[in-house]
Protein backbone atom coordinates (compact mmCIF):
# COMPACT_ATOMS: atom_id res chain seq x y z
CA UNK A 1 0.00 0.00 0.00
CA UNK A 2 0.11 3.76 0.06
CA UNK A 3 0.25 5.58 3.25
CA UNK A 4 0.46 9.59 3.21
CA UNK A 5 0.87 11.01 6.64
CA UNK A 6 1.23 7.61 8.59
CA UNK A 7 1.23 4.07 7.95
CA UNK A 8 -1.29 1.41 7.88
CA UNK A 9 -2.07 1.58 11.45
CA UNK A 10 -1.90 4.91 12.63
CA UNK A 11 -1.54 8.46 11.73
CA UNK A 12 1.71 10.06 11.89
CA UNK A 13 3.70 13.08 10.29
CA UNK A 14 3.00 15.57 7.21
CA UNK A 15 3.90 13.95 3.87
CA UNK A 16 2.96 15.19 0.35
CA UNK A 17 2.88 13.14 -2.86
CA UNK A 18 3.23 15.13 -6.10
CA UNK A 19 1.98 13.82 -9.57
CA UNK A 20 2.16 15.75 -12.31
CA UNK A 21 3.11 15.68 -16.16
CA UNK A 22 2.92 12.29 -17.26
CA UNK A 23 3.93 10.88 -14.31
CA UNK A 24 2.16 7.26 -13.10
CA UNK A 25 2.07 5.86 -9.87
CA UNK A 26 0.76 2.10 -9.33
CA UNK A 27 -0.14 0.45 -5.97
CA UNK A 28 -1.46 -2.69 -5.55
CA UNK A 29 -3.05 -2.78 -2.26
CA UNK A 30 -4.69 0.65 -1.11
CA UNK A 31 -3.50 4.54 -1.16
CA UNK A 32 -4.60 5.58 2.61
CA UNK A 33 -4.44 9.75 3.19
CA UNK A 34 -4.43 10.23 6.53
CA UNK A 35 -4.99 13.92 8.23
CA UNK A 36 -1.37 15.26 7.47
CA UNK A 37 -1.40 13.61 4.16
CA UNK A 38 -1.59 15.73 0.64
CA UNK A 39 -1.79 14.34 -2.29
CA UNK A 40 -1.92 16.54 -5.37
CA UNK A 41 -2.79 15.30 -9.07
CA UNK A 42 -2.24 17.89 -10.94
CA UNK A 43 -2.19 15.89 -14.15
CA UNK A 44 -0.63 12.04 -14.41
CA UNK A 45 -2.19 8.70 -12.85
CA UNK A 46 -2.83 7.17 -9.64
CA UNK A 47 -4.14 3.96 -10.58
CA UNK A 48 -4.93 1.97 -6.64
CA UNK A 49 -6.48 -1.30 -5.64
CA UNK A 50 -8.40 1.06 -2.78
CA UNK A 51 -8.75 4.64 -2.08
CA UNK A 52 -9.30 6.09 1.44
CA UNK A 53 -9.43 9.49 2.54
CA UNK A 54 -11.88 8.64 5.47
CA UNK A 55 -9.05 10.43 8.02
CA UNK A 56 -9.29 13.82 6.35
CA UNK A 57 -6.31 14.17 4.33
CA UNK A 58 -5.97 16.72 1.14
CA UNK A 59 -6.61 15.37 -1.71
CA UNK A 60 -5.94 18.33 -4.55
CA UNK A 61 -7.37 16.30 -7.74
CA UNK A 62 -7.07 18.70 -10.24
CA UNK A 63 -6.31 17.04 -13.35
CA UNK A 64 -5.11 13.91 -14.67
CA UNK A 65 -6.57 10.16 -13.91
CA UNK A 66 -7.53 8.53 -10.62
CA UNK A 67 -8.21 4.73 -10.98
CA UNK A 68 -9.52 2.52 -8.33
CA UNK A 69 -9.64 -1.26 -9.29
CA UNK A 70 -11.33 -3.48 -7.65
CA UNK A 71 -11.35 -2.21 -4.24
CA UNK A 72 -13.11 0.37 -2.68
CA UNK A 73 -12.81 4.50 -2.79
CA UNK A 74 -13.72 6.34 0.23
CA UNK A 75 -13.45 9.68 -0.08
CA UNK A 76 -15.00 10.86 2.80
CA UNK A 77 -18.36 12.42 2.96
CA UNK A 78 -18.56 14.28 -0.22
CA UNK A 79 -16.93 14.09 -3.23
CA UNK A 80 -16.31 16.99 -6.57
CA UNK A 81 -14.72 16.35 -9.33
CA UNK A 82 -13.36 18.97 -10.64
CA UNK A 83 -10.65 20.82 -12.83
CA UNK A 84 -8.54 24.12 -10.93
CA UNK A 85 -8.56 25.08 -15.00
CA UNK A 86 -10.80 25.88 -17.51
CA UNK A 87 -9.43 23.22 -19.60
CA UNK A 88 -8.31 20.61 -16.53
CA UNK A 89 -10.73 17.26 -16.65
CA UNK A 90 -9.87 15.33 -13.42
CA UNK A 91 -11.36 11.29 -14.18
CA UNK A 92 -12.38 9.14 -11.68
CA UNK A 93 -12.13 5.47 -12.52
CA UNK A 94 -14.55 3.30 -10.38
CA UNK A 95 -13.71 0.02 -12.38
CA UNK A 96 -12.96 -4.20 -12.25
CA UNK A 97 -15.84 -4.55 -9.13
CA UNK A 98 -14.85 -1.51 -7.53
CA UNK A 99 -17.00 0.04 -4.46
CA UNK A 100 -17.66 3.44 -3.29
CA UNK A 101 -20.24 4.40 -1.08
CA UNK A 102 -20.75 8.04 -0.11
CA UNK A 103 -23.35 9.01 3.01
CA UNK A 104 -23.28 13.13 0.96
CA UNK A 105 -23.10 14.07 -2.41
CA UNK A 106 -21.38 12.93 -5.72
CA UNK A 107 -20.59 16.57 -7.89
CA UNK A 108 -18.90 15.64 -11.28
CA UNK A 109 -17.74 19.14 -12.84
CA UNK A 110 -19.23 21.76 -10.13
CA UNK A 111 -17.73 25.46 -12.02
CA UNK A 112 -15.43 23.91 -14.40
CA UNK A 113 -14.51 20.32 -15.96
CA UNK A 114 -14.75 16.58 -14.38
CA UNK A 115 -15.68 13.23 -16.00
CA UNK A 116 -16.66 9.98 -14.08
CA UNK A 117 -16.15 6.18 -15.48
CA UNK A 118 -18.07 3.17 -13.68
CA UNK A 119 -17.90 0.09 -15.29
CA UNK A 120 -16.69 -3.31 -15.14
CA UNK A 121 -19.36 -4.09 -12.40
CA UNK A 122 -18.47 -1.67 -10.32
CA UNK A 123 -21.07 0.08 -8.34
CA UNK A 124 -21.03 3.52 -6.78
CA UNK A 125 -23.96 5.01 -4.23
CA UNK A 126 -24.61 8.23 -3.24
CA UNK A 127 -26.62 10.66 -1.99
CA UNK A 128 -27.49 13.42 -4.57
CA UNK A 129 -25.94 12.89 -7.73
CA UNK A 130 -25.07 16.12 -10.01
CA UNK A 131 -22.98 16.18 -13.86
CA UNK A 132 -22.37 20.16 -14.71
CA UNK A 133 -23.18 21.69 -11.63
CA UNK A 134 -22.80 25.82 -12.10
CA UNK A 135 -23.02 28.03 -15.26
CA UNK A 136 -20.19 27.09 -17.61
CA UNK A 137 -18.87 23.36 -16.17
CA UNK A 138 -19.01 20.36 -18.38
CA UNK A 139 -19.37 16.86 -16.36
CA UNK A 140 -19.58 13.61 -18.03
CA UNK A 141 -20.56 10.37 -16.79
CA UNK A 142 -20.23 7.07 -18.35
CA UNK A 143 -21.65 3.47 -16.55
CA UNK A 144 -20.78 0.76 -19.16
CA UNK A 145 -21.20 -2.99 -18.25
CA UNK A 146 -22.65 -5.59 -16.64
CA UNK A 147 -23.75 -4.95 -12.97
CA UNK A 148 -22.14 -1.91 -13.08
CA UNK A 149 -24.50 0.58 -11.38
CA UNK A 150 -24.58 4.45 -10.36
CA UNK A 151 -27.15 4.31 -7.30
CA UNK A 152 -28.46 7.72 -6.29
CA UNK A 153 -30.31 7.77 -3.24
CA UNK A 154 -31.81 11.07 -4.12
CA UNK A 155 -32.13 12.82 -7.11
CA UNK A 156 -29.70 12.88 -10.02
CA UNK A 157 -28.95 15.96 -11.94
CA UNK A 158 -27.55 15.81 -15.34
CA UNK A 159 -26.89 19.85 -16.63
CA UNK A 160 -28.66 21.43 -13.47
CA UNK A 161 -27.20 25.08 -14.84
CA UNK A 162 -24.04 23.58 -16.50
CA UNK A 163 -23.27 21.27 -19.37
CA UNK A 164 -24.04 17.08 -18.12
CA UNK A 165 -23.79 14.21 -20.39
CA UNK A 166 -24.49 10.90 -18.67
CA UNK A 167 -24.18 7.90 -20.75
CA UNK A 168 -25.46 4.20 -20.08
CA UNK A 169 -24.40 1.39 -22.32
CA UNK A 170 -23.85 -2.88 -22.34
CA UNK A 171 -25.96 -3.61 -19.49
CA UNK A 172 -24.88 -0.45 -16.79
CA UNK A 173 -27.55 0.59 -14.66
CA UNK A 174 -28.65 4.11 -13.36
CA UNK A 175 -30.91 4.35 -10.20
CA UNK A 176 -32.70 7.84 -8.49
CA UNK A 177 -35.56 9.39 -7.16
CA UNK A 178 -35.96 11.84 -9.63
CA UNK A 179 -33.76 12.57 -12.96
CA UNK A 180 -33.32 16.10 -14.04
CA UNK A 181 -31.98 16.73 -17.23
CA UNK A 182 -31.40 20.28 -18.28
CA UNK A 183 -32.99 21.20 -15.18
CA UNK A 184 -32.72 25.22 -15.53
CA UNK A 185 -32.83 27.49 -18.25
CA UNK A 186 -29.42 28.22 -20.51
CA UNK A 187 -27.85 24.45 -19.21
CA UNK A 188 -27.47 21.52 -21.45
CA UNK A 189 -27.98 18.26 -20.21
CA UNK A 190 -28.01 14.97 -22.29
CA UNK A 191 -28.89 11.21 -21.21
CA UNK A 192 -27.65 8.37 -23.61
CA UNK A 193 -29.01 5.05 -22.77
């Protein structure tokens, strides 16, 4: 594993992992952020059996590629998705069986860019679920394969006042209370089933 700002037990001391460029960092087991932990993708790939940022580290994921395979990606409470650029696109991977489960809010491009992959069976719940959240974003989301599911315990916004795409192909499966596509006037939202 990964540990930033401890070790697999216990927190410890401040520690910072940089990835930028095309740089590409692999772990097999899980990348753990604990409080005094920072990790900053500012373009590159993480790809990580597990994700966990349950102890309240930084995670700066402002470009680049964040995969999770086959393990599970805690975040926290909530989780956004999105670029510190006009042009960044940060892209979450949930894939190969992955799990995340959020008790808040999945945002994928809030004021500027963010795209979202599920597939593989991999199955992702949340709270409220929103693709192109303010004036100007662009969020896409893609849920592609067999059991793979996007479960939104709420309602699911696709292009509430910013650009959404959400796209559902070869057996992926979308779930909400209610689906809002192009919810408010001047956004563009766009469902592909």
């Amino acid at each position: 594993g990964l540990y930033l700002g401890g070790n697999s037990l216990v927190s410890g001391a401040t520690a910072t992992l940089n990835i930028g460029d095309s740089g590409s960092v692999s772990v097999t087991g899980t990348t753990k952020l604990w409080s005094g932990g920072t990790l900053n993708l500012n373009y590159g790939e993480l790809k990580t059996g597990s994700f966990d940022n349950s102890a309240g580290g930084a995670l700066n994921f402002n470009d680049g590629f964040l995969l999770v395979l086959g393990g599970v990606f805690n975040p926290g409470t909530d989780f956004t998705l999105d670029g510190n650029t006009a042009t960044a696109t940060p892209t979450l991977g949930i894939t190969g069986g992955a799990t995340a489960t959020l008790a808040g809010d999945l945002t994928v491009a809030n004021s500027n860019k963010g795209t979202l992959w599920i597939t593989s069976g991999s199955v992702v719940s949340n709270r409220l679920g929103h693709v192109g959240e303010v004036a100007g974003s662009t969020g896409a989301a893609l849920v592609t394969g067999a059991d793979s599911q996007w479960n939104n315990s709420l309602d699911l916004r696709v292009g509430r006042n910013g650009n959404g795409s959400l796209t559902i192909q070869d057996g992926g499966l979308v779930s909400n209370r209610n689906g809002l596509v192009g919810e408010v006037a001047g956004a563009t939202g766009a469902a592909l089933i």
